[in-house]
PDB file of N, CA and C in Angstrom:
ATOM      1  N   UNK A   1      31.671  14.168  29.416  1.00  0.00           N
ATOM      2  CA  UNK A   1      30.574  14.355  28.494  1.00  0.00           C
ATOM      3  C   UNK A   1      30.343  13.088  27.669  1.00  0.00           C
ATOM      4  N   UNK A   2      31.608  12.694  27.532  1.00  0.00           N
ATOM      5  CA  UNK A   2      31.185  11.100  26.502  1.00  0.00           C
ATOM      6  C   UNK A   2      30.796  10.306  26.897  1.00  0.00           C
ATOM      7  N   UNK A   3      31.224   9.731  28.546  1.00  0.00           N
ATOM      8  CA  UNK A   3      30.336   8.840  29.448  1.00  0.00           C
ATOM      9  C   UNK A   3      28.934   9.073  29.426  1.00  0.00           C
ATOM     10  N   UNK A   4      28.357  10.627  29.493  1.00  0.00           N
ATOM     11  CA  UNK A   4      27.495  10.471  29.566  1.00  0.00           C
ATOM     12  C   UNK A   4      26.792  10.442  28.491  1.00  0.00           C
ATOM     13  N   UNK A   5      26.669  10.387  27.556  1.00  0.00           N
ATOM     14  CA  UNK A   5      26.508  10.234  26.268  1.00  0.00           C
ATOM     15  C   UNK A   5      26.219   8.963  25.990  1.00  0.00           C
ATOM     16  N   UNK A   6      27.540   8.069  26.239  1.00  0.00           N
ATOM     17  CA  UNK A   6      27.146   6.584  26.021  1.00  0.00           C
ATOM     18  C   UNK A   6      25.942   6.029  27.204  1.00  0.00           C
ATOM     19  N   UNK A   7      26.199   6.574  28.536  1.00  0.00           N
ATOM     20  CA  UNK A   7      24.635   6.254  29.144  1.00  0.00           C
ATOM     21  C   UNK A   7      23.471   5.897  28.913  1.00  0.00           C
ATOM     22  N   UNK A   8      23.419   7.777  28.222  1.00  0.00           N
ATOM     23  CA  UNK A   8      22.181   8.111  27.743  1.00  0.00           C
ATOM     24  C   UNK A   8      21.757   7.149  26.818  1.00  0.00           C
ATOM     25  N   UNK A   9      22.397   7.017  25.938  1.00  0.00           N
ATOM     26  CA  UNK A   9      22.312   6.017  24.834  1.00  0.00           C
ATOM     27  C   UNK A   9      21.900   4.375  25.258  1.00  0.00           C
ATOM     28  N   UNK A  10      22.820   4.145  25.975  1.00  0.00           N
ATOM     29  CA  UNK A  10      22.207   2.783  26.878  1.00  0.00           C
ATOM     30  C   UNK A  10      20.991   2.784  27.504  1.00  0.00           C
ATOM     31  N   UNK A  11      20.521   3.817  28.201  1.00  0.00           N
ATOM     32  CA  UNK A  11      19.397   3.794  28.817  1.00  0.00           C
ATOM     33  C   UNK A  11      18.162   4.220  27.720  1.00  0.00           C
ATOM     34  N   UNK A  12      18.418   4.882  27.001  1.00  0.00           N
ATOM     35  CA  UNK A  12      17.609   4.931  25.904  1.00  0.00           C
ATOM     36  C   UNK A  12      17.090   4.028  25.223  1.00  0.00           C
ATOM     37  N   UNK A  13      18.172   2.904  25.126  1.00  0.00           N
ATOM     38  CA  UNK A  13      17.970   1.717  24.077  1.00  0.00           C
ATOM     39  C   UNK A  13      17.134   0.565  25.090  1.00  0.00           C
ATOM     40  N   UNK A  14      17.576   0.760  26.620  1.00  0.00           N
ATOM     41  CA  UNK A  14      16.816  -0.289  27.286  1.00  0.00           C
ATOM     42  C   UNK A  14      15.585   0.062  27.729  1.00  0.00           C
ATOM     43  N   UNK A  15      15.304   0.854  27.387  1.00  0.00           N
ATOM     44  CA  UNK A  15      13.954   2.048  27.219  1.00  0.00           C
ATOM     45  C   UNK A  15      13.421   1.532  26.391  1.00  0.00           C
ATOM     46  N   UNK A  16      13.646   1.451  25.069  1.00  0.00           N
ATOM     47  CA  UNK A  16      13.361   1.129  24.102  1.00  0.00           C
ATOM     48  C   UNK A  16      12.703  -0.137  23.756  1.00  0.00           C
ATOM     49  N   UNK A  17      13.938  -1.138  24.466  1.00  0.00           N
ATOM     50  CA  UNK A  17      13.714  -2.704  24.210  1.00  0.00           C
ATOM     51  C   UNK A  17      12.385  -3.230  25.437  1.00  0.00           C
ATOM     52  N   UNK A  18      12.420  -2.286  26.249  1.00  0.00           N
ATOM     53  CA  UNK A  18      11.415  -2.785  27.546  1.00  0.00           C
ATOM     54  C   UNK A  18      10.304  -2.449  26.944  1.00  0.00           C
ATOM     55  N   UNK A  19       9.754  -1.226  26.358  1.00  0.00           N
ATOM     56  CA  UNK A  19       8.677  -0.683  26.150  1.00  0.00           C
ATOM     57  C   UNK A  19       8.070  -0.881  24.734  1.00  0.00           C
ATOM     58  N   UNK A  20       8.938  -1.214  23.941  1.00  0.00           N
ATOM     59  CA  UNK A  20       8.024  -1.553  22.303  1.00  0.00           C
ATOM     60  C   UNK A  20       8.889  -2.077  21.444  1.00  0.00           C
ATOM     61  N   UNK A  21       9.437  -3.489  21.987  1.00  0.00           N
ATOM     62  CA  UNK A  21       9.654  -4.459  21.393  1.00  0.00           C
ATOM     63  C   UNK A  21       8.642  -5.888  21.740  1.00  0.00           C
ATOM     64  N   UNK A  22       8.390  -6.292  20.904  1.00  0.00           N
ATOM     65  CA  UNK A  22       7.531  -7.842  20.780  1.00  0.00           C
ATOM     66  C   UNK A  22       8.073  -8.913  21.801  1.00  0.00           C
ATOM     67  N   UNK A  23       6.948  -9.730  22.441  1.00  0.00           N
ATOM     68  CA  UNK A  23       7.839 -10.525  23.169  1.00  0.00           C
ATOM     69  C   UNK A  23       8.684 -11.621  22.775  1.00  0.00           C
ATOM     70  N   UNK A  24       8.566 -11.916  20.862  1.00  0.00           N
ATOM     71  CA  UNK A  24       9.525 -12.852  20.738  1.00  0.00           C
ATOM     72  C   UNK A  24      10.763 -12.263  20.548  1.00  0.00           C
ATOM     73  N   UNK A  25      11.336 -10.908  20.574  1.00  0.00           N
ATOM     74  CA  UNK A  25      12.573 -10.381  20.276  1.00  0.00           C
ATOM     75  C   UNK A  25      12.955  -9.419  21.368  1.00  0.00           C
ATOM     76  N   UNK A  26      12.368  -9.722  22.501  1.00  0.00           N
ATOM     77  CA  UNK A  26      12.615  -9.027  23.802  1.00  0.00           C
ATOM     78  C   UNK A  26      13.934  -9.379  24.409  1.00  0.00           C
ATOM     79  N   UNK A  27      13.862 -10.456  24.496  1.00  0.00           N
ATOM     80  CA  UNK A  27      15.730 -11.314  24.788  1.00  0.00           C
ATOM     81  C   UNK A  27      16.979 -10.824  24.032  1.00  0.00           C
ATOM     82  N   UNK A  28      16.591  -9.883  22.681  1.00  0.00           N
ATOM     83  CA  UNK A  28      17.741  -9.551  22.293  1.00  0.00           C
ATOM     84  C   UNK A  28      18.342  -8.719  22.984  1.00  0.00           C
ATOM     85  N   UNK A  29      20.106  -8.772  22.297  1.00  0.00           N
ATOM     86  CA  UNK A  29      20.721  -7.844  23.253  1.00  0.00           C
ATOM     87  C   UNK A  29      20.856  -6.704  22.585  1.00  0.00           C
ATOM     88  N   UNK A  30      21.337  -5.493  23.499  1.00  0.00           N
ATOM     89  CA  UNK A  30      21.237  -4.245  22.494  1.00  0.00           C
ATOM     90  C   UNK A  30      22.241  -4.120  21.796  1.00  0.00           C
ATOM     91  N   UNK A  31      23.156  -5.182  21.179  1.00  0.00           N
ATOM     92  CA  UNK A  31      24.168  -5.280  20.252  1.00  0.00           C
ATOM     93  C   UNK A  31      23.339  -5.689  18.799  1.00  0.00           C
ATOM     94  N   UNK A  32      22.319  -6.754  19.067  1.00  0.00           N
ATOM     95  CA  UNK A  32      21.726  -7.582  18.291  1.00  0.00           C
ATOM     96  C   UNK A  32      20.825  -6.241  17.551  1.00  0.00           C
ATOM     97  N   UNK A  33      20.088  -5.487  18.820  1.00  0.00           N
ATOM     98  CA  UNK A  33      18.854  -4.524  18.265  1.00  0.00           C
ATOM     99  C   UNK A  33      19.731  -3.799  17.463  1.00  0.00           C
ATOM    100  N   UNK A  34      21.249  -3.226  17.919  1.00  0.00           N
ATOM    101  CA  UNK A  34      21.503  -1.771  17.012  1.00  0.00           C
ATOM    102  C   UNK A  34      22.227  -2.869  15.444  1.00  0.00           C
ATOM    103  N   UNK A  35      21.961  -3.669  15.456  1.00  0.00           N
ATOM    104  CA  UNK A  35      22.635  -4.502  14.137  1.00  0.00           C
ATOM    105  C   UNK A  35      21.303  -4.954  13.002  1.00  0.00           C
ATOM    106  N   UNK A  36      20.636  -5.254  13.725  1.00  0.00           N
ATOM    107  CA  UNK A  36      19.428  -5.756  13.225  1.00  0.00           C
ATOM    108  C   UNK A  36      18.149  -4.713  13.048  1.00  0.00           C
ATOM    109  N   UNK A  37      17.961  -3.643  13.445  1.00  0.00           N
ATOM    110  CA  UNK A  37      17.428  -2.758  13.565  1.00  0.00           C
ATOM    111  C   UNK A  37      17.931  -1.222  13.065  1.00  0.00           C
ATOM    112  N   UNK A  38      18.973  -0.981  13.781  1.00  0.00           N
ATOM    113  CA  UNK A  38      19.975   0.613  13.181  1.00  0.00           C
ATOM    114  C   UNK A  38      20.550   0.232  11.930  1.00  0.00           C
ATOM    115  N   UNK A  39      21.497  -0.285  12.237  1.00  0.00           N
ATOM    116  CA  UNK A  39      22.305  -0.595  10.936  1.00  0.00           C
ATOM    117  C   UNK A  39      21.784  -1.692  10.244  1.00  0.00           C
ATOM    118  N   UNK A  40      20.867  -1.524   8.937  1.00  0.00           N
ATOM    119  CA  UNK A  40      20.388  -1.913   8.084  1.00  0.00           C
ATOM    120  C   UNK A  40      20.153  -0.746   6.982  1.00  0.00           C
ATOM    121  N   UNK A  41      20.421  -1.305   5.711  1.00  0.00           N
ATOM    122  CA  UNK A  41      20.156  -0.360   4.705  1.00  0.00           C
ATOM    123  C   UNK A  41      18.967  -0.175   3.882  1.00  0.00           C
ATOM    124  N   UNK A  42      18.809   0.741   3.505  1.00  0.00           N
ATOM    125  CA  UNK A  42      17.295   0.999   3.460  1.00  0.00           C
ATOM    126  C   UNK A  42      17.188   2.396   2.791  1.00  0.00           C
ATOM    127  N   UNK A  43      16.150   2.451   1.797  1.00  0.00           N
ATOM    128  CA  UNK A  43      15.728   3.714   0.906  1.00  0.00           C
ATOM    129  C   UNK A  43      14.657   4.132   0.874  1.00  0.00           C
ATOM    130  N   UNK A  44      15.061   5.785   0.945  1.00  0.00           N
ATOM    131  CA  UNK A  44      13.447   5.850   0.772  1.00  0.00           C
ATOM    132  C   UNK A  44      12.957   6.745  -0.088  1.00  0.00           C
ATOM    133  N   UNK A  45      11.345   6.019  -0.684  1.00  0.00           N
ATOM    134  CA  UNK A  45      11.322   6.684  -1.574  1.00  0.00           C
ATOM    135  C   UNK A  45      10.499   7.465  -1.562  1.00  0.00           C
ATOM    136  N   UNK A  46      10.469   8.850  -1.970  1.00  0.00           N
ATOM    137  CA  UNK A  46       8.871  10.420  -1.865  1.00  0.00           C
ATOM    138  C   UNK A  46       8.426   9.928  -3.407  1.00  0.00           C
ATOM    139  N   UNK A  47       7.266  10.260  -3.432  1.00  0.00           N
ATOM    140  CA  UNK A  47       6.486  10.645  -4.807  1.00  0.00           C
ATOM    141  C   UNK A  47       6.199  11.870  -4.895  1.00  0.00           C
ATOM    142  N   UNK A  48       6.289  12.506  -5.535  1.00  0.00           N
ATOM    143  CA  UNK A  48       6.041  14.157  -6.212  1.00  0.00           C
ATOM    144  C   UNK A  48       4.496  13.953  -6.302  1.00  0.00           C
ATOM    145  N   UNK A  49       3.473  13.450  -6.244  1.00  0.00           N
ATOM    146  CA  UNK A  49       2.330  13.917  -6.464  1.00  0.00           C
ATOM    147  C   UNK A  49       1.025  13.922  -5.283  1.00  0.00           C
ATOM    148  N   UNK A  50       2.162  12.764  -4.114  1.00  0.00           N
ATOM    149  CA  UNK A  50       1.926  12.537  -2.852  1.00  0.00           C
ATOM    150  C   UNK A  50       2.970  13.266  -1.635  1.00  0.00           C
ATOM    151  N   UNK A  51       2.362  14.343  -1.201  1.00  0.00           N
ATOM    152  CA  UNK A  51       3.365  15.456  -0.372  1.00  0.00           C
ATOM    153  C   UNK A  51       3.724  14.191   0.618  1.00  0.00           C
ATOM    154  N   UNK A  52       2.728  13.576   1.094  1.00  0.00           N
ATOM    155  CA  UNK A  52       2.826  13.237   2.621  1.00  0.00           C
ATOM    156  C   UNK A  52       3.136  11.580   2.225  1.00  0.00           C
ATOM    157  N   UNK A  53       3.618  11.024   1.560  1.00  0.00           N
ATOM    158  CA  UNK A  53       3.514   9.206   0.624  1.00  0.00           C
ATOM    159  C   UNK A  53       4.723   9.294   1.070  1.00  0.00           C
ATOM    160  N   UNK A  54       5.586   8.859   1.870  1.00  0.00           N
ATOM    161  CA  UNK A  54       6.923   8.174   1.558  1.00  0.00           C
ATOM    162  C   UNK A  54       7.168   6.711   1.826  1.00  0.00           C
ATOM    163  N   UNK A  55       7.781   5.890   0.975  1.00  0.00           N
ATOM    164  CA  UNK A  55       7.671   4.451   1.294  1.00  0.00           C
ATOM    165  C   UNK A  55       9.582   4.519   1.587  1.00  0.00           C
ATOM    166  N   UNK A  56       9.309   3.373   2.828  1.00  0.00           N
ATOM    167  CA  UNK A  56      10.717   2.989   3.276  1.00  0.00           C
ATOM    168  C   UNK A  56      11.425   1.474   3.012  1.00  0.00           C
ATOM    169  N   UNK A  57      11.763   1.481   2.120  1.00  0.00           N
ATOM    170  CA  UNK A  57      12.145   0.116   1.773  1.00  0.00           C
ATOM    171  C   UNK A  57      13.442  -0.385   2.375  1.00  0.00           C
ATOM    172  N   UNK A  58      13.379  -1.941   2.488  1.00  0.00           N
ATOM    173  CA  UNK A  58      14.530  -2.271   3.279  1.00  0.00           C
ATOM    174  C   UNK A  58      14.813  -3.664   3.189  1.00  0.00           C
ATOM    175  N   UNK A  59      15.749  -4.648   3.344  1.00  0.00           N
ATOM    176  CA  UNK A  59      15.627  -5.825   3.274  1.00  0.00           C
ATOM    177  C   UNK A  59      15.245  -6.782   4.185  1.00  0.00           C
ATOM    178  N   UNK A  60      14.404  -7.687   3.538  1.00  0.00           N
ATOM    179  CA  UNK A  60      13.942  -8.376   5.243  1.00  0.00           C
ATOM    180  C   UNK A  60      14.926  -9.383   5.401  1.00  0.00           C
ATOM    181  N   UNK A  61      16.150  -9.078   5.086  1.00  0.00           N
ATOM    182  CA  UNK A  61      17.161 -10.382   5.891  1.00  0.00           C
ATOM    183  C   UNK A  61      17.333 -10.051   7.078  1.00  0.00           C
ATOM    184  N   UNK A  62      17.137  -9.017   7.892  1.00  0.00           N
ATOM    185  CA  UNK A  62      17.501  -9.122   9.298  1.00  0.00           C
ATOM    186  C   UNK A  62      15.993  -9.051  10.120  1.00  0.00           C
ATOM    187  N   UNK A  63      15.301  -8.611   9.720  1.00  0.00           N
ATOM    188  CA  UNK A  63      13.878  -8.652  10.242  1.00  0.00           C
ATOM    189  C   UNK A  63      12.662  -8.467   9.487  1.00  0.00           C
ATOM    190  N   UNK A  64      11.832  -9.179   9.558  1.00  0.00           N
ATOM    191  CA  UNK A  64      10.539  -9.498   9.049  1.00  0.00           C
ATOM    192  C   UNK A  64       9.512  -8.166   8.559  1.00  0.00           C
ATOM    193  N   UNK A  65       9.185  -8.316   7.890  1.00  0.00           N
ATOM    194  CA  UNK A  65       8.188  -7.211   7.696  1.00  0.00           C
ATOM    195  C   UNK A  65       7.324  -6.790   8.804  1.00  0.00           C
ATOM    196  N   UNK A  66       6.702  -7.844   8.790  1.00  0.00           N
ATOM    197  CA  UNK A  66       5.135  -7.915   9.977  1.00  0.00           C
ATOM    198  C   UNK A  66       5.812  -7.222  11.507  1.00  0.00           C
ATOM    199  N   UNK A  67       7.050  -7.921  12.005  1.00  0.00           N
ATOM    200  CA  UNK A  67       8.274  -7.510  13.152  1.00  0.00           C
ATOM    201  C   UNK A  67       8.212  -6.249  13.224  1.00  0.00           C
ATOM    202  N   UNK A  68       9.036  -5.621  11.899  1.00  0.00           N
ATOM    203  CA  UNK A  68       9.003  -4.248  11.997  1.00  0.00           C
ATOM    204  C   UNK A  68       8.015  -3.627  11.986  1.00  0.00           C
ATOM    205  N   UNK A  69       7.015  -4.157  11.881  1.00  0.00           N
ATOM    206  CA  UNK A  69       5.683  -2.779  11.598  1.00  0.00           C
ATOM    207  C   UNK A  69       5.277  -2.786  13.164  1.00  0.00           C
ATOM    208  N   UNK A  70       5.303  -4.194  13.301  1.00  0.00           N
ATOM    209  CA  UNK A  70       5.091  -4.278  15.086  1.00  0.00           C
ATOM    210  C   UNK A  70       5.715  -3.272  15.977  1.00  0.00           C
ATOM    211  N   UNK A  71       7.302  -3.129  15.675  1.00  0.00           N
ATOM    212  CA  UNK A  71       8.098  -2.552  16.593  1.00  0.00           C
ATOM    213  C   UNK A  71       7.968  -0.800  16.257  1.00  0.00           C
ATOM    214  N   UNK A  72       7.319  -0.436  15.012  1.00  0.00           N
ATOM    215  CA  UNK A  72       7.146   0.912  14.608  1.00  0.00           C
ATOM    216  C   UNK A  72       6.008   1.182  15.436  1.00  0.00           C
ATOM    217  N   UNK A  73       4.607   0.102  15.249  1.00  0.00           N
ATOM    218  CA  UNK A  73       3.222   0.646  15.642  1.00  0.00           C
ATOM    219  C   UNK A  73       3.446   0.644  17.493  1.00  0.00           C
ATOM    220  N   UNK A  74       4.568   0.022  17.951  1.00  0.00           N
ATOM    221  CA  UNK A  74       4.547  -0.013  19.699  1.00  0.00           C
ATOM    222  C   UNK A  74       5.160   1.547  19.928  1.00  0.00           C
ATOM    223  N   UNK A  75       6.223   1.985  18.820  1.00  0.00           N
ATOM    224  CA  UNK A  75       6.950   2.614  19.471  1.00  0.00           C
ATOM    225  C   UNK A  75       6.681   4.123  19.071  1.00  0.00           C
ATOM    226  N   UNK A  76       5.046   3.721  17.915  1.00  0.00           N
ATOM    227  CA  UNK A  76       3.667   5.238  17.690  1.00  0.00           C
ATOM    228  C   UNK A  76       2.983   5.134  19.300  1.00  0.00           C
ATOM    229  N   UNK A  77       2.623   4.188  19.822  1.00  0.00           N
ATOM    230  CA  UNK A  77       2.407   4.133  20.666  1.00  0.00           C
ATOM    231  C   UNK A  77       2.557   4.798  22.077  1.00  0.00           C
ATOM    232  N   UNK A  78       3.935   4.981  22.104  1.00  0.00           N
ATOM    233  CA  UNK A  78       4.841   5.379  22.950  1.00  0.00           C
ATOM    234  C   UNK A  78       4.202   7.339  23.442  1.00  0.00           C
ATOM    235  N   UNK A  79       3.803   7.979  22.312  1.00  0.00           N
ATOM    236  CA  UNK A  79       3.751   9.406  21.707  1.00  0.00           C
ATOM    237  C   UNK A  79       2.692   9.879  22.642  1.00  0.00           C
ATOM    238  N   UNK A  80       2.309  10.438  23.083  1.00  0.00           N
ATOM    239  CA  UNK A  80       1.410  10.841  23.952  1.00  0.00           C
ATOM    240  C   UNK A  80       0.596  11.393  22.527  1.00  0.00           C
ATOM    241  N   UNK A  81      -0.890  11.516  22.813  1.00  0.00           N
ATOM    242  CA  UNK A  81      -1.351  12.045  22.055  1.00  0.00           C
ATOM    243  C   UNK A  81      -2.349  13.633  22.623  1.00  0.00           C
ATOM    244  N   UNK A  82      -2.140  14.217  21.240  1.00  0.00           N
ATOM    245  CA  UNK A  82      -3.020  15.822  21.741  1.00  0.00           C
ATOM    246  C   UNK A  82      -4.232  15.593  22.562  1.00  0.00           C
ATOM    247  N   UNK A  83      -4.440  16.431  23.578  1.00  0.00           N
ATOM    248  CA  UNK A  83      -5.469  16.412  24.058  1.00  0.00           C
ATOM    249  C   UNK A  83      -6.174  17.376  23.143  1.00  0.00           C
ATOM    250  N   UNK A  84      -7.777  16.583  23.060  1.00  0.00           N
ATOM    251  CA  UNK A  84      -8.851  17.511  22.213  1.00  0.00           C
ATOM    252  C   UNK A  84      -8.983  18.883  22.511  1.00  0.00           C
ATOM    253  N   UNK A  85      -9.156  19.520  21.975  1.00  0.00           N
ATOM    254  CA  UNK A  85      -9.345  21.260  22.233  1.00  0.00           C
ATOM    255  C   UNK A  85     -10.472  21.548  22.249  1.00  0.00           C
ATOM    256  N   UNK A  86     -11.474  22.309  23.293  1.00  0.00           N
ATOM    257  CA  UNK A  86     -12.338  22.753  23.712  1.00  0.00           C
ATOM    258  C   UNK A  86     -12.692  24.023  23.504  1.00  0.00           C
ATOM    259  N   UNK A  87     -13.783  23.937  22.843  1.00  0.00           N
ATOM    260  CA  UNK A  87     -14.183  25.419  22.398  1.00  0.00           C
ATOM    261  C   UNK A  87     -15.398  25.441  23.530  1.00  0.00           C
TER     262      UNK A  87
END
C-alpha cells in the first residue's frame, strides 16, 4: 500500500509539472517543486464581512508572485468546466 502511495504521488507531481508549470520552471525537479512550492509558509487570511474574500499570503523568497499566480491560473485551468444547462 505504501509503494503505491508513493507512486501515486510521483505520478501526480509529474502530472503536475508537465501540465501547469511555466516553461521557465519546467526543468525543476520534483524535490525543488515540493520545497519551493509545498513547503512554504503561508497564512491565510478570511474577512468577516467578505464570505467568499480570502487572501493567501506568503513569502516571495522561494517564488515570485507573478510565478505563482501563473502556476495557480494553469492549474484553474486544468478543471473541466460545467457544461451549460439547457432548458
Amino acid at each position: 500500500m505504501r509503494l503505491q502511495l508513493h507512486a501515486l504521488a510521483y505520478n501526480l507531481a509529474n502530472f503536475l509539472r508537465t501540465l501547469a508549470l511555466p516553461q521557465e520552471v519546467e526543468h525543476w525537479s520534483l524535490t525543488t517543486l515540493r520545497e519551493k512550492l509545498v513547503k512554504i509558509g503561508a497564512r491565510i487570511v478570511r474577512h468577516g464581512r467578505y464570505v467568499r474574500y480570502v487572501v493567501f499570503q506568503l513569502a516571495e523568497v522561494a517564488v515570485p508572485r507573478a510565478l505563482f499566480a501563473e502556476i495557480l491560473r494553469r492549474i484553474d485551468h486544468l478543471r473541466p468546466r460545467p457544461s451549460p444547462i439547457s432548458t
